[in-house]
C-alpha atoms as a PDB file:
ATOM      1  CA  UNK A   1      -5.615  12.586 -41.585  1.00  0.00           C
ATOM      2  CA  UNK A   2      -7.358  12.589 -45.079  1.00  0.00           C
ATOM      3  CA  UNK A   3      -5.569  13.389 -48.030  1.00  0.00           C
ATOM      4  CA  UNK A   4      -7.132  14.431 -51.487  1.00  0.00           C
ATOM      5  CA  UNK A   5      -4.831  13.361 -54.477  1.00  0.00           C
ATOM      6  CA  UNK A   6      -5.489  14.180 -58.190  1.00  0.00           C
ATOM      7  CA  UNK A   7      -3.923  12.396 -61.067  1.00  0.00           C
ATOM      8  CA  UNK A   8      -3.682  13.333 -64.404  1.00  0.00           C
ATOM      9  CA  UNK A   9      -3.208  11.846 -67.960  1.00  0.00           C
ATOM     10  CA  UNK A  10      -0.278  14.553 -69.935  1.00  0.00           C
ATOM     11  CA  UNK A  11      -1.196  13.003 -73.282  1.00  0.00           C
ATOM     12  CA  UNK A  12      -4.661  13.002 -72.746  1.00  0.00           C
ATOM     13  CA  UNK A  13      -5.588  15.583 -69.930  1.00  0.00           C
ATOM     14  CA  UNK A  14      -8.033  12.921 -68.153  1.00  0.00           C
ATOM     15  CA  UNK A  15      -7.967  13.302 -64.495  1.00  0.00           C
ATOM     16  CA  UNK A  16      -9.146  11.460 -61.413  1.00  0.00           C
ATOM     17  CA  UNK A  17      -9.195  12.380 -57.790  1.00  0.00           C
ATOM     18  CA  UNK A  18      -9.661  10.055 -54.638  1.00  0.00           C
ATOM     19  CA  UNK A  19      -9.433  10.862 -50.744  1.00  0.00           C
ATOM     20  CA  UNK A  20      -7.450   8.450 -48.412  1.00  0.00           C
ATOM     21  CA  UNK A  21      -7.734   8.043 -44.590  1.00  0.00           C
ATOM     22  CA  UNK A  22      -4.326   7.882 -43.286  1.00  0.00           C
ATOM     23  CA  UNK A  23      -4.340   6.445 -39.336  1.00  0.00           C
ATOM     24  CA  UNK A  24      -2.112   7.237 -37.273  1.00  0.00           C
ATOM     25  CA  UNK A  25      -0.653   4.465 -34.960  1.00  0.00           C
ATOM     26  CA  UNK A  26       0.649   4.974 -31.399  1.00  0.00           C
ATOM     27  CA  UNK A  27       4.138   3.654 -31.345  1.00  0.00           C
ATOM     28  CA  UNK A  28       5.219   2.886 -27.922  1.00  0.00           C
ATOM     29  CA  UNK A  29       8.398   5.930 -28.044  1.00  0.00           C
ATOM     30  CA  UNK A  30       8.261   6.797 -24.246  1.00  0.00           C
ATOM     31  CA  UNK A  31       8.868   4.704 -21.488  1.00  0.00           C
ATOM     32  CA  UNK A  32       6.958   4.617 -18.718  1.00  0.00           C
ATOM     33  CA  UNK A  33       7.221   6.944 -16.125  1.00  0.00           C
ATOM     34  CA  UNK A  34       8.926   6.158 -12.637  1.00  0.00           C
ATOM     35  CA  UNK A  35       6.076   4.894  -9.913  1.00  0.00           C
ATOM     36  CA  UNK A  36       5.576   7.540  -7.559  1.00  0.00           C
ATOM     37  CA  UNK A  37       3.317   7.575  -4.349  1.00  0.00           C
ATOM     38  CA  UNK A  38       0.385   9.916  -4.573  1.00  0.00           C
ATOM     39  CA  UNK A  39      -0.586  10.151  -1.691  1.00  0.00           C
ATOM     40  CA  UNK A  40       1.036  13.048   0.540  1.00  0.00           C
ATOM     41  CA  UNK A  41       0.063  11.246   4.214  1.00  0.00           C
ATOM     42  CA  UNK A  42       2.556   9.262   5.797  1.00  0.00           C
ATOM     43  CA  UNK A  43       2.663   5.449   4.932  1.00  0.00           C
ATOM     44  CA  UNK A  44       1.218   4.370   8.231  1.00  0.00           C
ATOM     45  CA  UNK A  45      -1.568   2.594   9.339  1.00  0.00           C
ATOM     46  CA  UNK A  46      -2.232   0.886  12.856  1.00  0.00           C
ATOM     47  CA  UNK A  47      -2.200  -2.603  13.678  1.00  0.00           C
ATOM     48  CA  UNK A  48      -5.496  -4.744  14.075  1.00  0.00           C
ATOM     49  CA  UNK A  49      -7.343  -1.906  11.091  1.00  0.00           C
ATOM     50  CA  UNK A  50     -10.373  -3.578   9.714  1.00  0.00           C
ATOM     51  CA  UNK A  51     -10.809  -4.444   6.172  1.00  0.00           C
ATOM     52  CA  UNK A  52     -10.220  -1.698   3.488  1.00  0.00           C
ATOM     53  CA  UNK A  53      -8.764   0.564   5.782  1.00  0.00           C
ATOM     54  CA  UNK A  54      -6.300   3.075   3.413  1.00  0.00           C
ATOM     55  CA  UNK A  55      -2.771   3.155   4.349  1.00  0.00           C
ATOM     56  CA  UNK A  56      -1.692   6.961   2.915  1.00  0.00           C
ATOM     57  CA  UNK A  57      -0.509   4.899  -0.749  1.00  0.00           C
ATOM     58  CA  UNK A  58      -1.559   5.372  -3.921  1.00  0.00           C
ATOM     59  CA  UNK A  59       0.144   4.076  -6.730  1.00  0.00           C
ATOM     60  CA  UNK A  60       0.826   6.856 -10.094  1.00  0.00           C
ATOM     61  CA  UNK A  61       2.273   6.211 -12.901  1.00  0.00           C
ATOM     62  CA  UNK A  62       2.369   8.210 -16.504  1.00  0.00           C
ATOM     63  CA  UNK A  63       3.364   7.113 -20.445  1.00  0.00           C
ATOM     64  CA  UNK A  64       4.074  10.617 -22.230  1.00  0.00           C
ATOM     65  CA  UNK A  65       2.547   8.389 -25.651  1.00  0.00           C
ATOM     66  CA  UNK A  66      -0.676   9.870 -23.859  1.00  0.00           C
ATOM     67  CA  UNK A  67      -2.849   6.860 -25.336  1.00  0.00           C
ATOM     68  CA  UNK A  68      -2.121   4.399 -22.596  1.00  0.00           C
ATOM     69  CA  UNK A  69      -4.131   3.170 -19.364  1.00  0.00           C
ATOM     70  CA  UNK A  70      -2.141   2.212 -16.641  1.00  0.00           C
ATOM     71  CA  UNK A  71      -3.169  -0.633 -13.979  1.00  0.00           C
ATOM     72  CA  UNK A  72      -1.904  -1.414 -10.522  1.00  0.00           C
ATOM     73  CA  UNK A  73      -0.958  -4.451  -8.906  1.00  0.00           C
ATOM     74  CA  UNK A  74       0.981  -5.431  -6.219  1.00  0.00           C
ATOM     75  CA  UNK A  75       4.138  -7.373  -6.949  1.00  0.00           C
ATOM     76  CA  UNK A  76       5.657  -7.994  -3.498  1.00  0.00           C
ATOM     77  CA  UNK A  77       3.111  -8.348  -0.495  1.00  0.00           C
ATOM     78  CA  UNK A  78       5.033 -10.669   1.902  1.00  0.00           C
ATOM     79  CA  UNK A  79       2.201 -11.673   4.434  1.00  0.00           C
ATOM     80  CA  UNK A  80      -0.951 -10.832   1.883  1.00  0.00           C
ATOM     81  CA  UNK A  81      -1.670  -8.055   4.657  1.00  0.00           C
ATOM     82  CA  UNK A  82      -2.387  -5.089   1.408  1.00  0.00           C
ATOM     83  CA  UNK A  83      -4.384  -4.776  -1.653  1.00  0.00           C
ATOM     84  CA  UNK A  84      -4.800  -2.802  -4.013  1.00  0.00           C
ATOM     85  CA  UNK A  85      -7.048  -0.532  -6.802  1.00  0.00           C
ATOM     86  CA  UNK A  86      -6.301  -1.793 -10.289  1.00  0.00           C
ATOM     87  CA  UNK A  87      -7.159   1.445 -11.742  1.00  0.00           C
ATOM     88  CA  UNK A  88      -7.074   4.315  -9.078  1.00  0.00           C
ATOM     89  CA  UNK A  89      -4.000   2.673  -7.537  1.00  0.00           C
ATOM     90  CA  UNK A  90      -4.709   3.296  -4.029  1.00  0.00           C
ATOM     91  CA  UNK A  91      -3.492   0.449  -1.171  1.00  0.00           C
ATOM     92  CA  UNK A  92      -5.552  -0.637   1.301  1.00  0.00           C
ATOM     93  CA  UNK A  93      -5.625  -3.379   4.514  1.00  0.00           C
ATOM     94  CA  UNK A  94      -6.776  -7.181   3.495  1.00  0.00           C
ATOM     95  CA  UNK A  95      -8.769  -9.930   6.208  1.00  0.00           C
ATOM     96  CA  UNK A  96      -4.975 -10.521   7.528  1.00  0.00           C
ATOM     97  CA  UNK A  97      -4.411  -8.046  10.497  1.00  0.00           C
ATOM     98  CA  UNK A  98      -0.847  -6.219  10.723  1.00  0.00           C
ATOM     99  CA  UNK A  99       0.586  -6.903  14.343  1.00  0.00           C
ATOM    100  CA  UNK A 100       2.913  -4.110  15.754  1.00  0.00           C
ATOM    101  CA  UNK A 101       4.462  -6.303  18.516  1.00  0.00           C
ATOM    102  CA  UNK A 102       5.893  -8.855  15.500  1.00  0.00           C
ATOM    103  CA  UNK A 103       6.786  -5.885  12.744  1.00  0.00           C
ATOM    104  CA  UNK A 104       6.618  -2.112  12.968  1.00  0.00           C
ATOM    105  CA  UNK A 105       6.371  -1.614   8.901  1.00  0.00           C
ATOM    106  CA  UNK A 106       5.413  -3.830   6.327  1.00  0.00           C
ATOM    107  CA  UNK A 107       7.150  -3.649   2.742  1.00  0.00           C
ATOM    108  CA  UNK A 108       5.221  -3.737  -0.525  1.00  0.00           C
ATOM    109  CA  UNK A 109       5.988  -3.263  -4.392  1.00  0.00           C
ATOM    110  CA  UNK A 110       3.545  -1.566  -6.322  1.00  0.00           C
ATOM    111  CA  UNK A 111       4.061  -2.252 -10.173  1.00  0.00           C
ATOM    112  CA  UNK A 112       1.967  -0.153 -12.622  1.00  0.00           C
ATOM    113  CA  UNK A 113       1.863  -2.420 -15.991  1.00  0.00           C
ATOM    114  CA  UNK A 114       0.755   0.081 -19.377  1.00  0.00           C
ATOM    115  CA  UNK A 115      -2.252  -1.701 -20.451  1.00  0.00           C
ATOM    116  CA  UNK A 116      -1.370  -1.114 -24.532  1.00  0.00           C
ATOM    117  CA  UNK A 117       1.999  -2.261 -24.546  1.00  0.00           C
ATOM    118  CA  UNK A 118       3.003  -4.280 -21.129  1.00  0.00           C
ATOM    119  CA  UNK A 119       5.419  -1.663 -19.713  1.00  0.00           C
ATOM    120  CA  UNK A 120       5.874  -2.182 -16.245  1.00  0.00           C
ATOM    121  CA  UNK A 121       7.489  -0.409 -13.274  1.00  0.00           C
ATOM    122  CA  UNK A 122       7.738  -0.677  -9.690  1.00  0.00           C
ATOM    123  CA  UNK A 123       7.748   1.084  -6.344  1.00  0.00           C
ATOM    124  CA  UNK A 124       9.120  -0.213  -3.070  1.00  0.00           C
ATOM    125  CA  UNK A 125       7.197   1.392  -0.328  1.00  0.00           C
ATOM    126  CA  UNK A 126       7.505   0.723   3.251  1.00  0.00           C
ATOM    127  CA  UNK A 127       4.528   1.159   5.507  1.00  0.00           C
ATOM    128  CA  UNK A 128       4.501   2.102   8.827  1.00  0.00           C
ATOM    129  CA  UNK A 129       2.678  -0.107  11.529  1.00  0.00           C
ATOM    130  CA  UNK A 130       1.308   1.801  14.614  1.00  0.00           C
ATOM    131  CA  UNK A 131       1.079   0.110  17.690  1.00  0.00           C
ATOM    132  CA  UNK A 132      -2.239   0.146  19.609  1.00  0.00           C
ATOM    133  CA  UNK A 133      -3.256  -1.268  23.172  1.00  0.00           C
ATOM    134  CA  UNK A 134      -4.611  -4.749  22.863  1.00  0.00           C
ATOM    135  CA  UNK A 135      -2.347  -6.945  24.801  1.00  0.00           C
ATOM    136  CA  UNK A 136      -2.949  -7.019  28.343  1.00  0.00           C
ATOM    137  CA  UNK A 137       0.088  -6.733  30.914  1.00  0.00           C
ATOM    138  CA  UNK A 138       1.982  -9.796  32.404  1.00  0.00           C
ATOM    139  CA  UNK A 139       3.413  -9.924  35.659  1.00  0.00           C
ATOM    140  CA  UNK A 140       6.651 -10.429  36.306  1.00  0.00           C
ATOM    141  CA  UNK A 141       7.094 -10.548  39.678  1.00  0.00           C
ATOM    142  CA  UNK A 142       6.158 -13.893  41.653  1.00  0.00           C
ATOM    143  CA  UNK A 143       2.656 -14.694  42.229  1.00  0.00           C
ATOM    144  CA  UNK A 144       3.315 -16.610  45.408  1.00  0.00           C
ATOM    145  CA  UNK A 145       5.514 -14.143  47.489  1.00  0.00           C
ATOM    146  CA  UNK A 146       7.072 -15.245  50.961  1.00  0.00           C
ATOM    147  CA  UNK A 147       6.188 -13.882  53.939  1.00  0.00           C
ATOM    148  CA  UNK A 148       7.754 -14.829  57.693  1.00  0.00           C
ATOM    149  CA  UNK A 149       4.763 -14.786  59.928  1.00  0.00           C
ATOM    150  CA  UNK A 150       4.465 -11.904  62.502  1.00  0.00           C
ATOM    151  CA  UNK A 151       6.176  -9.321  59.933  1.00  0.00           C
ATOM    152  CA  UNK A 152       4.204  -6.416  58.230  1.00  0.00           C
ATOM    153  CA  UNK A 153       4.748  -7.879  54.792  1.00  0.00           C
ATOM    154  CA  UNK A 154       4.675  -5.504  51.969  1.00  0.00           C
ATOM    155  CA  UNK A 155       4.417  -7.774  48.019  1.00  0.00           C
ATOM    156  CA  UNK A 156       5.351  -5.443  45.095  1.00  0.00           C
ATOM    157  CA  UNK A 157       3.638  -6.574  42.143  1.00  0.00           C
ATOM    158  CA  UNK A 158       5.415  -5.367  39.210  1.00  0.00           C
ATOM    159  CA  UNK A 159       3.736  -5.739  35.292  1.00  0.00           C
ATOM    160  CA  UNK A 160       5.130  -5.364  31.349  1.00  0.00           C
ATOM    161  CA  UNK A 161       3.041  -4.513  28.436  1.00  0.00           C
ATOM    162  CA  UNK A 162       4.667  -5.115  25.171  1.00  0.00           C
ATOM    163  CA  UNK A 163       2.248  -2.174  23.619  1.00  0.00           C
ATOM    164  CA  UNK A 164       3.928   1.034  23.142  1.00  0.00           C
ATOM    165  CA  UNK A 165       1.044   3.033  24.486  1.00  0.00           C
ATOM    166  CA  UNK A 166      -1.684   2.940  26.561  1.00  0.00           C
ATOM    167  CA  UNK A 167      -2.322   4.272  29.812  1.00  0.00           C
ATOM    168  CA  UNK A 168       0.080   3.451  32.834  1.00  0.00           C
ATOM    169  CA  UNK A 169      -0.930  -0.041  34.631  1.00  0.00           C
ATOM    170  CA  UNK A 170      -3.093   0.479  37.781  1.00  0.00           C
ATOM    171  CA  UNK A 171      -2.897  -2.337  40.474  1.00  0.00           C
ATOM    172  CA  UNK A 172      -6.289  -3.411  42.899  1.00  0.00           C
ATOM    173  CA  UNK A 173      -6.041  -5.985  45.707  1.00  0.00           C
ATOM    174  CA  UNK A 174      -9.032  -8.349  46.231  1.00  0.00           C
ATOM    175  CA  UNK A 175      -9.434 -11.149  48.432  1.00  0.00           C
ATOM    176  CA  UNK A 176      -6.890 -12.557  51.154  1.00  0.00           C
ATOM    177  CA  UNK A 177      -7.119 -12.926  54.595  1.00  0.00           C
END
């Protein structure tokens, strides 16, 4: 804002006149706004994703002063198994693989920190894992059946898979006498 201001002598009349620059500061009057999650997709991803794979999260945060950046970070990451975009705010899988069979969601606090003035908040977000088929079944019936001799002997073989999905286990005999 520039203001012009004239001054003037009474007894004499003489008069000057000089502009000023007046700056506005941003005072920090708002707080930040609550984190929400951006992203409309469910918070899932599936075990084993490679690298950079995005997880439906993205971090948002607002100041109403209207002069501040925000940046992301994650504040809670038990396991180091998410990162995520300083500036756009979206999460996304590390190097360490998620593994359905030990959790089925992963928890994670995103904190967006107002770069001008060191506001912070935080979400709490719970991801979804998805279980995929990589384990192979076990058997769990015995691998060295008894049989009397001179009987029509009939072995069921019987199999778990800890993996949620996948198709259904198919059985093929090789070998013997």
């Amino acid at each position: 804002v520039t203001l012009h201001i004239e001054a003037t002598e009474n007894s004499t009349g003489d008069q000057t006149d000089a502009d000023f620059v007046i700056t506005i500061g941003d005072l920090n009057d708002n707080p930040l706004s609550v984190v929400s999650d951006a992203d409309a997709g469910p918070d899932f991803v599936a075990e084993n994703s490679p690298v950079d794979t995005a997880v439906n999260v993205t971090g948002l945060a607002t100041d109403a002063d209207g002069t501040a950046s925000m940046q992301y970070s994650l504040a809670a990451n038990p396991g180091g198994f998410f990162k995520i975009d300083p500036i756009s705010g979206a999460v996304t899988t590390t190097a360490t693989p998620l593994d359905y069979e030990s959790a089925t969601t992963a928890s994670i606090t995103i904190r967006a920190t107002e770069t001008t003035h060191g506001d912070t908040a935080d979400l709490v977000v719970v991801v979804n894992v998805g279980d995929v088929n990589d384990l192979a079944p076990v058997f769990t019936s015995s691998a060295v059946p008894v049989v009397v001799e001179n009987t029509t002997a009939v072995v069921t073989a019987t199999t778990t898979d800890v993996d949620t999905v996948g198709p259904a286990h198919t059985y093929t005999v090789s070998g013997g006498l």
